[in-house]
PDB file of N, CA and C in Angstrom:
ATOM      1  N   UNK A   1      16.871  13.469  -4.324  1.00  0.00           N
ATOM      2  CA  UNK A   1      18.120  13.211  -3.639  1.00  0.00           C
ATOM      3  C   UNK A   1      17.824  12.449  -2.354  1.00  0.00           C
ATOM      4  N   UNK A   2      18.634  11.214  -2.469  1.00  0.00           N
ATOM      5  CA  UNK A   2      18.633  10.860  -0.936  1.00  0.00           C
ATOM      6  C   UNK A   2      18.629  11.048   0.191  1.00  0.00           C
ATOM      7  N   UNK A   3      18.055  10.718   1.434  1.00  0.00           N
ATOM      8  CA  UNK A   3      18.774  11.616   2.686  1.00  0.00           C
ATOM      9  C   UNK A   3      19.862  10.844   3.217  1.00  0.00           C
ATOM     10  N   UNK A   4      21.285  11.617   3.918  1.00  0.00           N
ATOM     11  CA  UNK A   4      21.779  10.774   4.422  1.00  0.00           C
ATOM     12  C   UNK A   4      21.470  10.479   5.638  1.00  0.00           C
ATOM     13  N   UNK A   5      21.777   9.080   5.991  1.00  0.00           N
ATOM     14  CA  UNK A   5      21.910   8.944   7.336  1.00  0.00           C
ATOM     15  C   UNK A   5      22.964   8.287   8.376  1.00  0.00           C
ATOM     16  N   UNK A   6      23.073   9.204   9.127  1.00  0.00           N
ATOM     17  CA  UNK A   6      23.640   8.998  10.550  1.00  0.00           C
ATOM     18  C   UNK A   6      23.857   8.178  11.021  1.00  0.00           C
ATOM     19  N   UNK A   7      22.834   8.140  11.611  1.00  0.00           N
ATOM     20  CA  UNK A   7      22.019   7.099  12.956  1.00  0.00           C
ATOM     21  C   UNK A   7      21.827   5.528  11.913  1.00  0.00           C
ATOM     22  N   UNK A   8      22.922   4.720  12.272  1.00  0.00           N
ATOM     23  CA  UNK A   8      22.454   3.347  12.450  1.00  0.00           C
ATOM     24  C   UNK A   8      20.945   2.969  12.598  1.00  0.00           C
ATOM     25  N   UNK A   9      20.835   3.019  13.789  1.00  0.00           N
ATOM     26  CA  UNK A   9      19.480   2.290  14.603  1.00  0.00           C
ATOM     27  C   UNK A   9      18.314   3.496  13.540  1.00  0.00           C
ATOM     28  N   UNK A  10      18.420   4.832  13.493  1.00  0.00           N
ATOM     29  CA  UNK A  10      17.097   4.867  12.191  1.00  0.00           C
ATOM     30  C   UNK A  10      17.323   4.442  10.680  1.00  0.00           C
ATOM     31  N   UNK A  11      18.342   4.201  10.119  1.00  0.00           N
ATOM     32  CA  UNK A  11      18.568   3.327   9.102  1.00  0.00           C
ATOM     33  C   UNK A  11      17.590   2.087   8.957  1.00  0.00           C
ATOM     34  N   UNK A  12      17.833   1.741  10.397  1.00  0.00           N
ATOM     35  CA  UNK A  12      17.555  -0.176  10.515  1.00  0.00           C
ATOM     36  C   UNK A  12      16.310   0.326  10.566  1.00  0.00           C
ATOM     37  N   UNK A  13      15.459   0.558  11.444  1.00  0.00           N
ATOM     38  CA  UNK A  13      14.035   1.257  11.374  1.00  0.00           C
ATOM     39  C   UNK A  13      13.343   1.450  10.217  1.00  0.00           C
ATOM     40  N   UNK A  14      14.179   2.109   9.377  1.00  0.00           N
ATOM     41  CA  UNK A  14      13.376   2.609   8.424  1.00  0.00           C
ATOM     42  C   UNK A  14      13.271   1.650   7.526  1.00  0.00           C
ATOM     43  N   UNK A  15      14.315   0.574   7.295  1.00  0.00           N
ATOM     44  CA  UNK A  15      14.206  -0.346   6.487  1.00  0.00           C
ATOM     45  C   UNK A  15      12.922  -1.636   6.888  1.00  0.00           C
ATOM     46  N   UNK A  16      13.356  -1.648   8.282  1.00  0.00           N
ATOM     47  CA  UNK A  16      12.204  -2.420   8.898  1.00  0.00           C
ATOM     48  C   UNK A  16      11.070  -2.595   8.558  1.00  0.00           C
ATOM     49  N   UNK A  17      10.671  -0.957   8.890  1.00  0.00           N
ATOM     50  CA  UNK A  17       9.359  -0.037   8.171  1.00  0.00           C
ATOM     51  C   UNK A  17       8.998  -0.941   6.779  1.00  0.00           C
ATOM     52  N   UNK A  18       9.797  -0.188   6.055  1.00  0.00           N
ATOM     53  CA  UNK A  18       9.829  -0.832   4.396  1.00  0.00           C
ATOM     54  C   UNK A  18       9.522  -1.878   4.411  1.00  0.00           C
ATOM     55  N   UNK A  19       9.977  -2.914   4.794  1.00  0.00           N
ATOM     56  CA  UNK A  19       9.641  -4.074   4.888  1.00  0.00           C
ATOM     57  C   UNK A  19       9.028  -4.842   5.263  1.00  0.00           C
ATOM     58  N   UNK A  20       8.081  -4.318   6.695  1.00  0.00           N
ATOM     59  CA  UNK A  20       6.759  -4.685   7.201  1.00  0.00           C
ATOM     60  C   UNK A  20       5.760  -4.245   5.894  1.00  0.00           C
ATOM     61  N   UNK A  21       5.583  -2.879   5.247  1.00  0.00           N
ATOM     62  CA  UNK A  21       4.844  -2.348   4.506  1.00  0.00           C
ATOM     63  C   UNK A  21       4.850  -3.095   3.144  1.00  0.00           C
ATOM     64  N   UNK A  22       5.919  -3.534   2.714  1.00  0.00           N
ATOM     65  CA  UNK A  22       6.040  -4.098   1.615  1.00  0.00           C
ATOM     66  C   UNK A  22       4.831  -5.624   1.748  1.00  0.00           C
ATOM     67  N   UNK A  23       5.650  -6.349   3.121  1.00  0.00           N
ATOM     68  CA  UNK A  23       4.794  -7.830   3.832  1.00  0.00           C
ATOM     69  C   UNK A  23       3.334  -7.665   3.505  1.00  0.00           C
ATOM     70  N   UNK A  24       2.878  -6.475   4.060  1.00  0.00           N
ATOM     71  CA  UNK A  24       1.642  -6.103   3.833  1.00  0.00           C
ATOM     72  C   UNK A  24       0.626  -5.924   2.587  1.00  0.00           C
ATOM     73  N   UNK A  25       1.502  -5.478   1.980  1.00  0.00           N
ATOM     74  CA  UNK A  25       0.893  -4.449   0.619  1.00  0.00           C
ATOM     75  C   UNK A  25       0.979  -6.161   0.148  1.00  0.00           C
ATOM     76  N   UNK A  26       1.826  -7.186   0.199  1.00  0.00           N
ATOM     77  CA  UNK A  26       1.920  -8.016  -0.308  1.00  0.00           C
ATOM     78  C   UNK A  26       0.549  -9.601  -0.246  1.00  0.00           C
ATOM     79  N   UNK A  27       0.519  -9.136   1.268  1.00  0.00           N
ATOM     80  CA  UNK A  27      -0.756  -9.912   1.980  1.00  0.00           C
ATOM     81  C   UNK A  27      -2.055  -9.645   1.383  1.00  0.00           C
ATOM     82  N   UNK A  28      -1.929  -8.295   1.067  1.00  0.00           N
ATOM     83  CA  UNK A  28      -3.086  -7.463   0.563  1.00  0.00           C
ATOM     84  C   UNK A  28      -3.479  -7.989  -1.046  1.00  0.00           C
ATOM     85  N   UNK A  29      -2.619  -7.503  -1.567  1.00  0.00           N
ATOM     86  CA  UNK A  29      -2.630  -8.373  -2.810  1.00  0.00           C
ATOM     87  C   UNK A  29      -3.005 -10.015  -3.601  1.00  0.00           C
ATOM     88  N   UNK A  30      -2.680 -10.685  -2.691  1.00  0.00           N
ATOM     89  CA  UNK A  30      -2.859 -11.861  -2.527  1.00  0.00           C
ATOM     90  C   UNK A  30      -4.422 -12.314  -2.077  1.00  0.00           C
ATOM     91  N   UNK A  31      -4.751 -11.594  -0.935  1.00  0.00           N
ATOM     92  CA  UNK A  31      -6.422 -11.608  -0.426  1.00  0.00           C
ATOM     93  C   UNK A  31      -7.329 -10.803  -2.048  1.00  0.00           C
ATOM     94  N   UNK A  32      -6.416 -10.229  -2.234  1.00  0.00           N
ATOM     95  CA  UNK A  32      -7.417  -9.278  -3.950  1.00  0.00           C
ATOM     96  C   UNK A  32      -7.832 -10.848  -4.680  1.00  0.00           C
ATOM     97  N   UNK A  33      -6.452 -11.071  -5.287  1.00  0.00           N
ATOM     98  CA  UNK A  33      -6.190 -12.134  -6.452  1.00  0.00           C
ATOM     99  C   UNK A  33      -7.252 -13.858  -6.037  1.00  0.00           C
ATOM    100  N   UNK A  34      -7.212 -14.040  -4.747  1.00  0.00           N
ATOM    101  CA  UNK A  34      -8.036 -15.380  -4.702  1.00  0.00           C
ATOM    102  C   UNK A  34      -9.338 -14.867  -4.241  1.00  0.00           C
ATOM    103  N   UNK A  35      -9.902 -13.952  -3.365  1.00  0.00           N
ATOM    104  CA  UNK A  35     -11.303 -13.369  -3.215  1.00  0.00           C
ATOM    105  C   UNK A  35     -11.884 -13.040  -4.544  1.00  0.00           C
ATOM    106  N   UNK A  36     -11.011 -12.158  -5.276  1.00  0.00           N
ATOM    107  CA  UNK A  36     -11.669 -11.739  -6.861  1.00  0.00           C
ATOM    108  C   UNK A  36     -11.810 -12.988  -7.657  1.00  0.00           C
ATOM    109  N   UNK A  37     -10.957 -13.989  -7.943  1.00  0.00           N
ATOM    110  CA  UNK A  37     -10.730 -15.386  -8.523  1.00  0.00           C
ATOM    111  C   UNK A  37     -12.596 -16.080  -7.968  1.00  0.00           C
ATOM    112  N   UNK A  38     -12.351 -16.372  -6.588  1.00  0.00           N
ATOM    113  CA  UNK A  38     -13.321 -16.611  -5.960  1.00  0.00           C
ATOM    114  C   UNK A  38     -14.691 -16.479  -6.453  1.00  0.00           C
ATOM    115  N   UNK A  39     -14.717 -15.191  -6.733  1.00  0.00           N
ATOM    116  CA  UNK A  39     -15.597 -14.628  -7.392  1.00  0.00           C
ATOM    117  C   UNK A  39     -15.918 -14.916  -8.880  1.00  0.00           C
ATOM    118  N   UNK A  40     -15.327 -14.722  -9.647  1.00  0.00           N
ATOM    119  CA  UNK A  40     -15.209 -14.996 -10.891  1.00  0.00           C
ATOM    120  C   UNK A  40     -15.470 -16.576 -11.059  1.00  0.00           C
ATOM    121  N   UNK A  41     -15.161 -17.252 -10.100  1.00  0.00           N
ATOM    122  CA  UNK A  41     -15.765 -19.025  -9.987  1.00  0.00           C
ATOM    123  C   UNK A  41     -17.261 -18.767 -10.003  1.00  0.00           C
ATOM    124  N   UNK A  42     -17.531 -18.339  -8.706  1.00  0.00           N
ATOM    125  CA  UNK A  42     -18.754 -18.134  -8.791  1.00  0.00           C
ATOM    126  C   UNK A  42     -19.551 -17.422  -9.474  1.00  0.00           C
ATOM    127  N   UNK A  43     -19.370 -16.574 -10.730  1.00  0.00           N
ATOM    128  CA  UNK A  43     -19.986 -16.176 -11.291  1.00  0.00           C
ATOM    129  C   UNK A  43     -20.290 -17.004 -12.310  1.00  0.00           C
ATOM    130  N   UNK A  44     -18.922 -17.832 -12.986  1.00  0.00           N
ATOM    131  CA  UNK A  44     -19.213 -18.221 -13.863  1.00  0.00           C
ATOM    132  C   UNK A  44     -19.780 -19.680 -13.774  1.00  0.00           C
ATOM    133  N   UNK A  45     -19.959 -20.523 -12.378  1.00  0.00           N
ATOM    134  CA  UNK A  45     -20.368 -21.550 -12.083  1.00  0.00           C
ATOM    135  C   UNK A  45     -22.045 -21.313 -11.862  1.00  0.00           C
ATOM    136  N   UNK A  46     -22.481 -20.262 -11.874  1.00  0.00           N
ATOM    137  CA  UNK A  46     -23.699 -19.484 -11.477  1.00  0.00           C
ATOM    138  C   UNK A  46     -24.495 -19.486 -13.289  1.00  0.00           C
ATOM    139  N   UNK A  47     -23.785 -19.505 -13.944  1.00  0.00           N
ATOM    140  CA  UNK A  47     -24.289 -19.476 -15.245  1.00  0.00           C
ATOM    141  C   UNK A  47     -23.696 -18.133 -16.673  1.00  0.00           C
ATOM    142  N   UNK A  48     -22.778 -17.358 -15.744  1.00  0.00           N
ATOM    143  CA  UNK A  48     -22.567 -16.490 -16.402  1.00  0.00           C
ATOM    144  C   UNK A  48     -23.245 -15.148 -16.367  1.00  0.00           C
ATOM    145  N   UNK A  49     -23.440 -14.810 -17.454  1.00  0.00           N
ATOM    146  CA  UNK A  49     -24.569 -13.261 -17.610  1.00  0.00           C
ATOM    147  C   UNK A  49     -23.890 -12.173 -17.332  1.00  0.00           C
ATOM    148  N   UNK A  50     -24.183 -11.002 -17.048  1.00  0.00           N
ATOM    149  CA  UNK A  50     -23.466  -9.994 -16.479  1.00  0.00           C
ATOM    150  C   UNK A  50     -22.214 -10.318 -15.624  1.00  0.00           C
ATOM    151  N   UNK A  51     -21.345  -9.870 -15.899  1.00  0.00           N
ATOM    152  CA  UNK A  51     -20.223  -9.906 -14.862  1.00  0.00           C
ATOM    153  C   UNK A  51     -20.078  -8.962 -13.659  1.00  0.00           C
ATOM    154  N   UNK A  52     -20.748  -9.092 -12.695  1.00  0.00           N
ATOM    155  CA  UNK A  52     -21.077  -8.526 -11.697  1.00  0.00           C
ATOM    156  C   UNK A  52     -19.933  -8.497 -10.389  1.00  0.00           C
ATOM    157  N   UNK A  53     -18.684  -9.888 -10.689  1.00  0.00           N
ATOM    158  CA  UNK A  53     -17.326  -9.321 -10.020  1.00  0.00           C
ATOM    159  C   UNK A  53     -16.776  -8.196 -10.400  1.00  0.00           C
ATOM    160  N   UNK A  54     -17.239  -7.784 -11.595  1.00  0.00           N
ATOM    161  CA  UNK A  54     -16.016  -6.180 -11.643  1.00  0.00           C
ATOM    162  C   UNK A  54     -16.304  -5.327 -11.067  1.00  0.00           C
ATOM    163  N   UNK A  55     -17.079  -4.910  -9.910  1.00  0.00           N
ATOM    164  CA  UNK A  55     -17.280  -4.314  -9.025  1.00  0.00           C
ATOM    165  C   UNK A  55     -16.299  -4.214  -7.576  1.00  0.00           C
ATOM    166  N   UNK A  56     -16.672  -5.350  -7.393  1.00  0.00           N
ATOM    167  CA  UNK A  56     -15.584  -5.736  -6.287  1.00  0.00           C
ATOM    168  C   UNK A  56     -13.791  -5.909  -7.194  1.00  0.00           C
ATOM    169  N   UNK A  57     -13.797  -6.134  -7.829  1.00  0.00           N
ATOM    170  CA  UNK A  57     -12.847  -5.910  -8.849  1.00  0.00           C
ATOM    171  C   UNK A  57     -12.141  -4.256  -9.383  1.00  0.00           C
ATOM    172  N   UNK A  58     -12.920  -3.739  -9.418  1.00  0.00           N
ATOM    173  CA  UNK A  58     -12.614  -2.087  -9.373  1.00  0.00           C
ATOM    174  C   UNK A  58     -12.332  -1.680  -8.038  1.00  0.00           C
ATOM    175  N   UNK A  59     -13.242  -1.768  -7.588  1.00  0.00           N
ATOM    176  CA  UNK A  59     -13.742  -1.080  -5.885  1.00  0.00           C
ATOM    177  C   UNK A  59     -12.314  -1.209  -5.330  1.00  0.00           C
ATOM    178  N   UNK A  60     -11.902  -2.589  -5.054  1.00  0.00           N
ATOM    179  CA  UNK A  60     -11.178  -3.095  -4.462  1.00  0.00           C
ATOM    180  C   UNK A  60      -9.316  -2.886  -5.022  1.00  0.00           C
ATOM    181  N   UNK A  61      -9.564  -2.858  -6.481  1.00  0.00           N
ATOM    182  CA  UNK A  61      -8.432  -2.422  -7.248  1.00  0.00           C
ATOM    183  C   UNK A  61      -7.869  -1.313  -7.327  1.00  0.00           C
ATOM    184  N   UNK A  62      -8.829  -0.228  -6.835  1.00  0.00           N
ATOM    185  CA  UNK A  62      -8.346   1.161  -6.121  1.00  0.00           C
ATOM    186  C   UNK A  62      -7.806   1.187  -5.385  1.00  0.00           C
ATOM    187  N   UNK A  63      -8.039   0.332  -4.296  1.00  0.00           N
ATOM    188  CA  UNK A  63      -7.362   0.475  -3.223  1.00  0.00           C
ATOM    189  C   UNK A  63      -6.184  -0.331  -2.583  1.00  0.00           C
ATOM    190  N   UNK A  64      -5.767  -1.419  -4.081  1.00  0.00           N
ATOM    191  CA  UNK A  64      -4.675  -1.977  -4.607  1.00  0.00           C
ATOM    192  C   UNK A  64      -3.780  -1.304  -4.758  1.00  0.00           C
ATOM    193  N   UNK A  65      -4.249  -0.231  -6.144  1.00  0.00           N
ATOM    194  CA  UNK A  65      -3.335   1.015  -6.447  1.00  0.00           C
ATOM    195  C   UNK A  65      -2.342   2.155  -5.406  1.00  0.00           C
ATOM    196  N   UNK A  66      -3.522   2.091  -4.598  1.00  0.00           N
ATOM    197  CA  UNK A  66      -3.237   3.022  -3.577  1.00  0.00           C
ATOM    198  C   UNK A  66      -2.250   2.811  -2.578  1.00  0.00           C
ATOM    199  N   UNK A  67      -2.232   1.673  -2.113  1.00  0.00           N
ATOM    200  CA  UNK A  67      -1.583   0.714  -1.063  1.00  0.00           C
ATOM    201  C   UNK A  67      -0.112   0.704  -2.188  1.00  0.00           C
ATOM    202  N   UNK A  68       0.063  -0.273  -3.207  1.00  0.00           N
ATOM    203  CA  UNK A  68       1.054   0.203  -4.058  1.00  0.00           C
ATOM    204  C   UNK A  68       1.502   1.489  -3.974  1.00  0.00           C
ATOM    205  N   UNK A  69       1.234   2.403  -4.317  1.00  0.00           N
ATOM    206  CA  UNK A  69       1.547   3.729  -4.820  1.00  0.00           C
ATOM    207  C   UNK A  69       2.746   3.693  -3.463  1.00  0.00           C
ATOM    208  N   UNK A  70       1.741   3.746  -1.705  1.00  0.00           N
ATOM    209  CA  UNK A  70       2.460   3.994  -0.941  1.00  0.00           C
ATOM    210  C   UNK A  70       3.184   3.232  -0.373  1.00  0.00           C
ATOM    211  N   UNK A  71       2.973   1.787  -0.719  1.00  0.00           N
ATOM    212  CA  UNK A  71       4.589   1.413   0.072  1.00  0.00           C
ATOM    213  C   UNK A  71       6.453   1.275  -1.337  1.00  0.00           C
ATOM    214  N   UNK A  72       5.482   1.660  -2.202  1.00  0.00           N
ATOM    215  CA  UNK A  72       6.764   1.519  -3.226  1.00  0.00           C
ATOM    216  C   UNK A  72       7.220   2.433  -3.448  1.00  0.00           C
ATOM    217  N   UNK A  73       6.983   3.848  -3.540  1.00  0.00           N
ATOM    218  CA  UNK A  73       7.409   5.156  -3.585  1.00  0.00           C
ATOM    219  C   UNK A  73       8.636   5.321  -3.150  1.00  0.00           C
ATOM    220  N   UNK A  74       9.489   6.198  -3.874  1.00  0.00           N
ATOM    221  CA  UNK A  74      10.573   6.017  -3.468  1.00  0.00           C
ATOM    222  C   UNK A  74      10.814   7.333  -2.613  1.00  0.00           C
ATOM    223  N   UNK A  75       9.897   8.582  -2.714  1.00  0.00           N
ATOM    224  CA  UNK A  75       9.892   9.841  -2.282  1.00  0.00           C
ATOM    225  C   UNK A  75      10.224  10.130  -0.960  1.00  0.00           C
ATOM    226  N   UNK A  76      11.257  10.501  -0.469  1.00  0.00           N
ATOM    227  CA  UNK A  76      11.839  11.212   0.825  1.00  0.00           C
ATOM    228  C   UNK A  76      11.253  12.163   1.113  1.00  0.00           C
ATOM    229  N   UNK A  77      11.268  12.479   2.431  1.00  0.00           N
ATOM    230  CA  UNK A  77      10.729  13.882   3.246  1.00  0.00           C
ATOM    231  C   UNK A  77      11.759  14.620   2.929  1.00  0.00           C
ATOM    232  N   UNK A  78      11.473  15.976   2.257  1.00  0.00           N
ATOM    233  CA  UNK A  78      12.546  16.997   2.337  1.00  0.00           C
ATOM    234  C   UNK A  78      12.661  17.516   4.101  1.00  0.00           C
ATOM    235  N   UNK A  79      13.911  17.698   4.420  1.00  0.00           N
ATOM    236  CA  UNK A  79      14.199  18.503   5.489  1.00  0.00           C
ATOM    237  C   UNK A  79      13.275  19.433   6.241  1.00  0.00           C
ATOM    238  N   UNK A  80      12.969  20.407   5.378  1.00  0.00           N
ATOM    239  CA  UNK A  80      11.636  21.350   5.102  1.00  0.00           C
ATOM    240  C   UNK A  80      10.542  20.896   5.585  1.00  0.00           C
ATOM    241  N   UNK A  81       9.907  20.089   4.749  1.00  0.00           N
ATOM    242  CA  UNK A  81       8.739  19.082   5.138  1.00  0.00           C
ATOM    243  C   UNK A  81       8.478  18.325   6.135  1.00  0.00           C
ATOM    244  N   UNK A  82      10.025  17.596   7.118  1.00  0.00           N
ATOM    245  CA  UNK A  82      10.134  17.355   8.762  1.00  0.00           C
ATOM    246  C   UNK A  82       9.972  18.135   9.373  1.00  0.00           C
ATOM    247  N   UNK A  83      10.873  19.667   8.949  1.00  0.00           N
ATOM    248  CA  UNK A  83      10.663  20.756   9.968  1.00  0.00           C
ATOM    249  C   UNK A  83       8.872  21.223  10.888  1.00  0.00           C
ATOM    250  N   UNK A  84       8.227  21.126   9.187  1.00  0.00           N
ATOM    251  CA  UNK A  84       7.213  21.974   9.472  1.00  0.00           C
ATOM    252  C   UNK A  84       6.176  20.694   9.917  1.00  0.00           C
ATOM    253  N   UNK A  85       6.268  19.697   9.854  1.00  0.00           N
ATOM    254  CA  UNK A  85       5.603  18.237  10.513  1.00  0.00           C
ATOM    255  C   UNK A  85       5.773  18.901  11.799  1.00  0.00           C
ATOM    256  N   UNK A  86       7.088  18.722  12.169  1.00  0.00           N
ATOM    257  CA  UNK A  86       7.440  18.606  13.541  1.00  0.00           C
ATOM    258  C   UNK A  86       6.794  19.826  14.515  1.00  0.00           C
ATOM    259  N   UNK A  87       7.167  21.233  13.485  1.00  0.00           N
ATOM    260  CA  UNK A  87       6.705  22.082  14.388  1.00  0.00           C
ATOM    261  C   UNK A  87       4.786  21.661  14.462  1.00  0.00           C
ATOM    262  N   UNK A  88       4.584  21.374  13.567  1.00  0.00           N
ATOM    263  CA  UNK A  88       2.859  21.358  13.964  1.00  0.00           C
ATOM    264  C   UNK A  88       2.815  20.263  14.854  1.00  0.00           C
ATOM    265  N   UNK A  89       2.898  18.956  14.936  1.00  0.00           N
ATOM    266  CA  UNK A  89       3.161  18.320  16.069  1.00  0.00           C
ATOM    267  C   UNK A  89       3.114  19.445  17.266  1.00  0.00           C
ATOM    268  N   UNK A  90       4.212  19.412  17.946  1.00  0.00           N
ATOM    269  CA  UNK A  90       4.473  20.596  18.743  1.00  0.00           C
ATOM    270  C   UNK A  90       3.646  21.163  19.105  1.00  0.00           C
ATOM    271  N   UNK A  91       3.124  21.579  18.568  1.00  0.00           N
ATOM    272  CA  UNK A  91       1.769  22.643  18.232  1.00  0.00           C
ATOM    273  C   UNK A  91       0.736  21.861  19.535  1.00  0.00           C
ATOM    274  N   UNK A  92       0.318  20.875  19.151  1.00  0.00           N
ATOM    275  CA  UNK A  92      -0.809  20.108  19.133  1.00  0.00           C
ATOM    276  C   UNK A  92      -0.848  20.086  20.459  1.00  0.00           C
TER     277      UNK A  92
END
């Protein structure tokens, strides 16, 4: 379930958010696709043999996944889950 919101100005924020993160995850992606490419030139301009980009190809594709996972998620903070953020904050 959605949360609603109130507040204008954290609406706009949060979308902001989204949308810097998205910019990113997007930048990110892009540095994968021509560094890995890159690679794969040079392997195969090198003569071939083992394919020794799928390393950097995995390695790096994890942490593709990951970056994905978190700026596309659609998952809200339950109420609950601010509360007890906040109180530990607090805490600190």
């Amino acid at each position: 379930m959605m949360a609603r919101w109130h507040d204008e100005d954290e609406l706009r924020e949060l979308a902001r958010t989204r949308l810097e993160h998205a910019q990113e995850f997007y930048a990110n992606l892009l540095a994968y696709v021509l560094v890995n490419g890159m690679l794969g030139v040079i392997w195969w301009m090198s003569g071939g043999g083992f394919f020794w980009p799928i390393f950097p190809i995995l390695g790096w594709g994890i942490g593709i996944a990951f970056h994905a996972w978190e700026t596309f998620r659609r998952l809200e903070p339950s109420e609950a889950r601010l509360r007890r953020e906040m109180e530990r904050l607090g805490r600190g």
